[in-house]
Protein backbone atom coordinates (compact mmCIF):
# COMPACT_ATOMS: atom_id res chain seq x y z
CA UNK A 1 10.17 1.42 18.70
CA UNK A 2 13.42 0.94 16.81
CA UNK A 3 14.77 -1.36 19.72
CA UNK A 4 10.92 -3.20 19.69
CA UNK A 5 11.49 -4.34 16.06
CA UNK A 6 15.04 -5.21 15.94
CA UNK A 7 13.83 -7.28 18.38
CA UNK A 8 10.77 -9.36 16.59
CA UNK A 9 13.26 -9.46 13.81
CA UNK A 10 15.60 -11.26 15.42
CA UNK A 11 12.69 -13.96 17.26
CA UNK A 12 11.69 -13.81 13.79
CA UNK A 13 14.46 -15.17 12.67
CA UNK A 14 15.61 -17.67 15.44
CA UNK A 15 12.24 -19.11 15.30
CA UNK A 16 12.59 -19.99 11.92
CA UNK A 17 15.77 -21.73 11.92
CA UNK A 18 15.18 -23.12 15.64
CA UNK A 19 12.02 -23.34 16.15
CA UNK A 20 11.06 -22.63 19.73
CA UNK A 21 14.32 -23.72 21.15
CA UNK A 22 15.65 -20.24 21.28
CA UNK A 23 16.47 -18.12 24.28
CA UNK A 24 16.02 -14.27 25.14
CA UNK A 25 19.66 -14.52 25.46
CA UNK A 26 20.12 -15.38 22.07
CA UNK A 27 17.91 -12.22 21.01
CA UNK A 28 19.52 -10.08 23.51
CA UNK A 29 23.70 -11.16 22.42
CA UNK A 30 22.03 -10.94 18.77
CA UNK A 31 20.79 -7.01 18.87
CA UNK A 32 23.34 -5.93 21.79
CA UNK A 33 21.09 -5.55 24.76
CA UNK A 34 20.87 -6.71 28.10
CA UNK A 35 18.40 -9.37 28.61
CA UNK A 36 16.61 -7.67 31.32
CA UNK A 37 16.05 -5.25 28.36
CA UNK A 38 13.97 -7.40 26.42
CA UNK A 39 11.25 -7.17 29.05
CA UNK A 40 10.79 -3.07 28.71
CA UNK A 41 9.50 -4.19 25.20
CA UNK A 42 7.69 -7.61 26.13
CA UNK A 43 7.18 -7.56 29.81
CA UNK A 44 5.81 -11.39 29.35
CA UNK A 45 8.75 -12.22 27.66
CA UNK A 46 9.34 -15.23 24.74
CA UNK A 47 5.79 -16.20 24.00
CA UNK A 48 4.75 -12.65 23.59
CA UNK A 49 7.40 -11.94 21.27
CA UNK A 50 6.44 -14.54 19.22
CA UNK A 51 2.88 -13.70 19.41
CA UNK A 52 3.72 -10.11 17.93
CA UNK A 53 5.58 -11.63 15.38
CA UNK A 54 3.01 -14.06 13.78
CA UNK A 55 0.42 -11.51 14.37
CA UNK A 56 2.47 -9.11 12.22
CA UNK A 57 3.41 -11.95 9.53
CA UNK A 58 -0.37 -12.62 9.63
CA UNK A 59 -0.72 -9.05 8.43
CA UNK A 60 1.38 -9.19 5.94
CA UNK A 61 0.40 -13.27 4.47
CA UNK A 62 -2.98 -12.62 4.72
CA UNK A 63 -4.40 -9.21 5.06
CA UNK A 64 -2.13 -7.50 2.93
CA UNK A 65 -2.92 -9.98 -0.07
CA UNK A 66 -6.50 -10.46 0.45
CA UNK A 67 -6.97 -6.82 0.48
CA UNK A 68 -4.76 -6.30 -2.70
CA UNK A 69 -7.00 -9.04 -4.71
CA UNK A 70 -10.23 -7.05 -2.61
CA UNK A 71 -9.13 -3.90 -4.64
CA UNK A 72 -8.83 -5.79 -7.53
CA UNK A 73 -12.02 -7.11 -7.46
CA UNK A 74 -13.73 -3.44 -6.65
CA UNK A 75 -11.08 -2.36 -9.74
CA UNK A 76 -13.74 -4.44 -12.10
CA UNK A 77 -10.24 -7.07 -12.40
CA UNK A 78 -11.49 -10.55 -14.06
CA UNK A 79 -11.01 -13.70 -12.23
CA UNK A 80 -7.43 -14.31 -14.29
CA UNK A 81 -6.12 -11.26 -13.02
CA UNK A 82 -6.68 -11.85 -9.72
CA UNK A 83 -5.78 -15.09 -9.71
CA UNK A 84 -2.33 -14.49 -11.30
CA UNK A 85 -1.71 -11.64 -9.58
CA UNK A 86 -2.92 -13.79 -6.02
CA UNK A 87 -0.10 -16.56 -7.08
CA UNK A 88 2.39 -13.93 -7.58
CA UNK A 89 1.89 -12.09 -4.20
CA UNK A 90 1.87 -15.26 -2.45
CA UNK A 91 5.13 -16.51 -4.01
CA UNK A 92 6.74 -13.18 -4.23
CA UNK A 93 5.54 -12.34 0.20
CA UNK A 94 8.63 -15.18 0.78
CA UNK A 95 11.36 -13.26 -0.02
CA UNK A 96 14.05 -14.92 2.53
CA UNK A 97 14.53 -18.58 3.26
CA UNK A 98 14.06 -17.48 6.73
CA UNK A 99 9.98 -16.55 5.78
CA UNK A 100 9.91 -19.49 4.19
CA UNK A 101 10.96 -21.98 7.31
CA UNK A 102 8.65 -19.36 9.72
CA UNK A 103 5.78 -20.75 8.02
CA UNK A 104 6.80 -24.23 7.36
CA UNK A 105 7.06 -24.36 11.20
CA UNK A 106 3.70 -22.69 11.72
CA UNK A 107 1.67 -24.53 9.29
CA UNK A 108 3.15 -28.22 9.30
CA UNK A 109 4.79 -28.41 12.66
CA UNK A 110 2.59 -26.19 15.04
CA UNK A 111 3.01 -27.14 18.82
CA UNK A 112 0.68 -27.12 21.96
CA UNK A 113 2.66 -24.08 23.18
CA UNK A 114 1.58 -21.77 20.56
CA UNK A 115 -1.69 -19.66 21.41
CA UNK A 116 -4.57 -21.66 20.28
CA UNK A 117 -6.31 -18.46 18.72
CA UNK A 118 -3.35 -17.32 16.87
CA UNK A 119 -3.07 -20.71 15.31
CA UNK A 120 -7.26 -20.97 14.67
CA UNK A 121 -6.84 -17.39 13.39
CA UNK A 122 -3.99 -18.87 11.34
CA UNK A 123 -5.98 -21.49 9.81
CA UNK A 124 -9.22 -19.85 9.70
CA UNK A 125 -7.40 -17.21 7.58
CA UNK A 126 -6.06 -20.23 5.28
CA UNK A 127 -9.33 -21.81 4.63
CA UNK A 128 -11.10 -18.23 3.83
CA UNK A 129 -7.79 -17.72 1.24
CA UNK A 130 -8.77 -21.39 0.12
CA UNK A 131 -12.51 -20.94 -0.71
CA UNK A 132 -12.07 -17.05 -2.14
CA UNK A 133 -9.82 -18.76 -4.71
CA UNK A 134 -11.97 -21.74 -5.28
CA UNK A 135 -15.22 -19.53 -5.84
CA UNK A 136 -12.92 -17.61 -8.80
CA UNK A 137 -12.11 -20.40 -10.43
CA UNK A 138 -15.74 -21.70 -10.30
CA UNK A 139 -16.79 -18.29 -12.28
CA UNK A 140 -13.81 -18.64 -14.82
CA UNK A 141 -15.46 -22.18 -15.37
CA UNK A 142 -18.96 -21.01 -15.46
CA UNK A 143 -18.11 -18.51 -17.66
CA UNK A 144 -15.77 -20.83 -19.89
CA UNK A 145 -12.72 -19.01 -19.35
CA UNK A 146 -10.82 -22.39 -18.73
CA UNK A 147 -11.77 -25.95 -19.15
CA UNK A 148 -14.84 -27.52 -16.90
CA UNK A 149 -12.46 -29.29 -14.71
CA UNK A 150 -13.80 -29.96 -10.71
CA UNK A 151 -13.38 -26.99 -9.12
CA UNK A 152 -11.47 -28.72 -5.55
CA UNK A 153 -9.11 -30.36 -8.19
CA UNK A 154 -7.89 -27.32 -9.76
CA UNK A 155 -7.91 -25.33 -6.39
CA UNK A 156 -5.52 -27.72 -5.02
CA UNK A 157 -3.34 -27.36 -7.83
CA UNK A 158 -3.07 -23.81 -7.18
CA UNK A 159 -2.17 -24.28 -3.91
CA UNK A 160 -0.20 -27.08 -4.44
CA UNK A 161 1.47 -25.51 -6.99
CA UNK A 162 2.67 -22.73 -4.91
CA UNK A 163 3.93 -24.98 -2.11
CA UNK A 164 6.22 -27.11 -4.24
CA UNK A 165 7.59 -23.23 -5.75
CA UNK A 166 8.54 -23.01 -2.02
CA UNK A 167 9.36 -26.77 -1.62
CA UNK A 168 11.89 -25.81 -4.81
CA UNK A 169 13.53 -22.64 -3.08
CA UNK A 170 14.11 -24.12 0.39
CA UNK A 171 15.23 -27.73 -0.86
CA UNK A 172 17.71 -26.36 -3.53
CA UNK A 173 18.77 -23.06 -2.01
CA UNK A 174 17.83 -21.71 -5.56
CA UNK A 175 17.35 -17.72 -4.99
CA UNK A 176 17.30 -18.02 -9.19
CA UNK A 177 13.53 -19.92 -9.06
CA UNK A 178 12.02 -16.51 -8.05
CA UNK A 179 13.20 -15.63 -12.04
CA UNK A 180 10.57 -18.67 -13.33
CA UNK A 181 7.83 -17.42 -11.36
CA UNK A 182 6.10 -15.86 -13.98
CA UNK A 183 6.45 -18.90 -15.93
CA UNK A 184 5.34 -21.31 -13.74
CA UNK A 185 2.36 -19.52 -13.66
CA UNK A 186 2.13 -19.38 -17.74
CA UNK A 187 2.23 -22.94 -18.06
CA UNK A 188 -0.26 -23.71 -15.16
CA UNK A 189 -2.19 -21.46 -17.02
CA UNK A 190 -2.06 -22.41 -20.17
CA UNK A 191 -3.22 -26.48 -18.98
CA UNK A 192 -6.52 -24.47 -17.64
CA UNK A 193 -7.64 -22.38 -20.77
CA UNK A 194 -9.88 -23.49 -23.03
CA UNK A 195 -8.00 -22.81 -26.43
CA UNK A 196 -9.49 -23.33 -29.61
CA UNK A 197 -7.57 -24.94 -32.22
């Protein structure tokens, strides 16, 4: 099992700095085995590695933080919560540059040689993350907790929000933006609620 995930690590990591143009020798030099090795673990070789590895980064982009804002919800959490707490997980999930290119390759530059389910699971997954945060900020406008603003507008901004975060990290090598996180989210925030003067 040990030998299994030092190997998804390292496809993990070639395919985010490569892309697809990566060989099983490059795993195998990388972890110290023979190549032949590589197919005790993944008999079908390359594009099954890489399957287990975006269905385990699935797991943990999408499962793991839906079911965290799921608790939340069942924890009697108010929309704001949720939503901050949703925003940090998100950011706070890419903790490597090399996460952070995985997914730029997934979601902007998919190719025809990736499975076609993975990918509709992908962006199936995506759109469900879209419309559970849109339907929270509809009640926190319903009930007045920020300003009536259209509800796609101000979903976007979330989301577009936490992209440019990313954009930030990857552009300007900054490990230090992670520290403004919180603050980022304060000030988004704080352009929503409706404050009385």
């Amino acid at each position: 099992m040990y030998t299994k995930q030092k190997i998804m690590d390292s496809a993990f990591n070639l395919f985010a700095f490569k892309g697809k143009d990566f060989s099983l020798n490059e795993i195998a030099n990388e972890i110290g085995i023979k190549k032949a090795s590589l197919y005790a673990h993944f008999a079908e070789g390359k594009d099954q590695i890489l399957h287990a590895v975006i269905e385990k980064e699935i797991e943990e982009y999408f499962l793991k933080i839906q079911d965290k804002a799921t608790q939340l919800i069942n924890n009697g959490e108010d929309g704001v919560v949720i939503l901050e707490k949703t925003f940090l997980d998100i950011l706070e999930y890419y903790d490597s540059r090399a996460k952070l290119l995985f997914w730029k390759r997934i979601l902007l530059f998919p190719t025809d040689e990736f499975d076609s389910d993975l990918m509709n699971r992908v962006q199936a997954l995506s759109r469900e993350r879209f419309e559970s945060i849109k339907n929270i900020f509809r009640d926190c406008i319903q009930k007045e907790i920020i300003k009536n603003v259209d509800v796609n507008v101000v979903t976007l901004s979330y989301f577009s929000l936490i992209q440019g975060t990313l954009s930030e990290i990857i552009i300007y090598d900054d490990e230090n933006v992670i520290t403004y996180f919180k603050g980022i989210w304060d000030l988004f925030w704080s352009g929503l609620t409706n404050v009385k003067e």
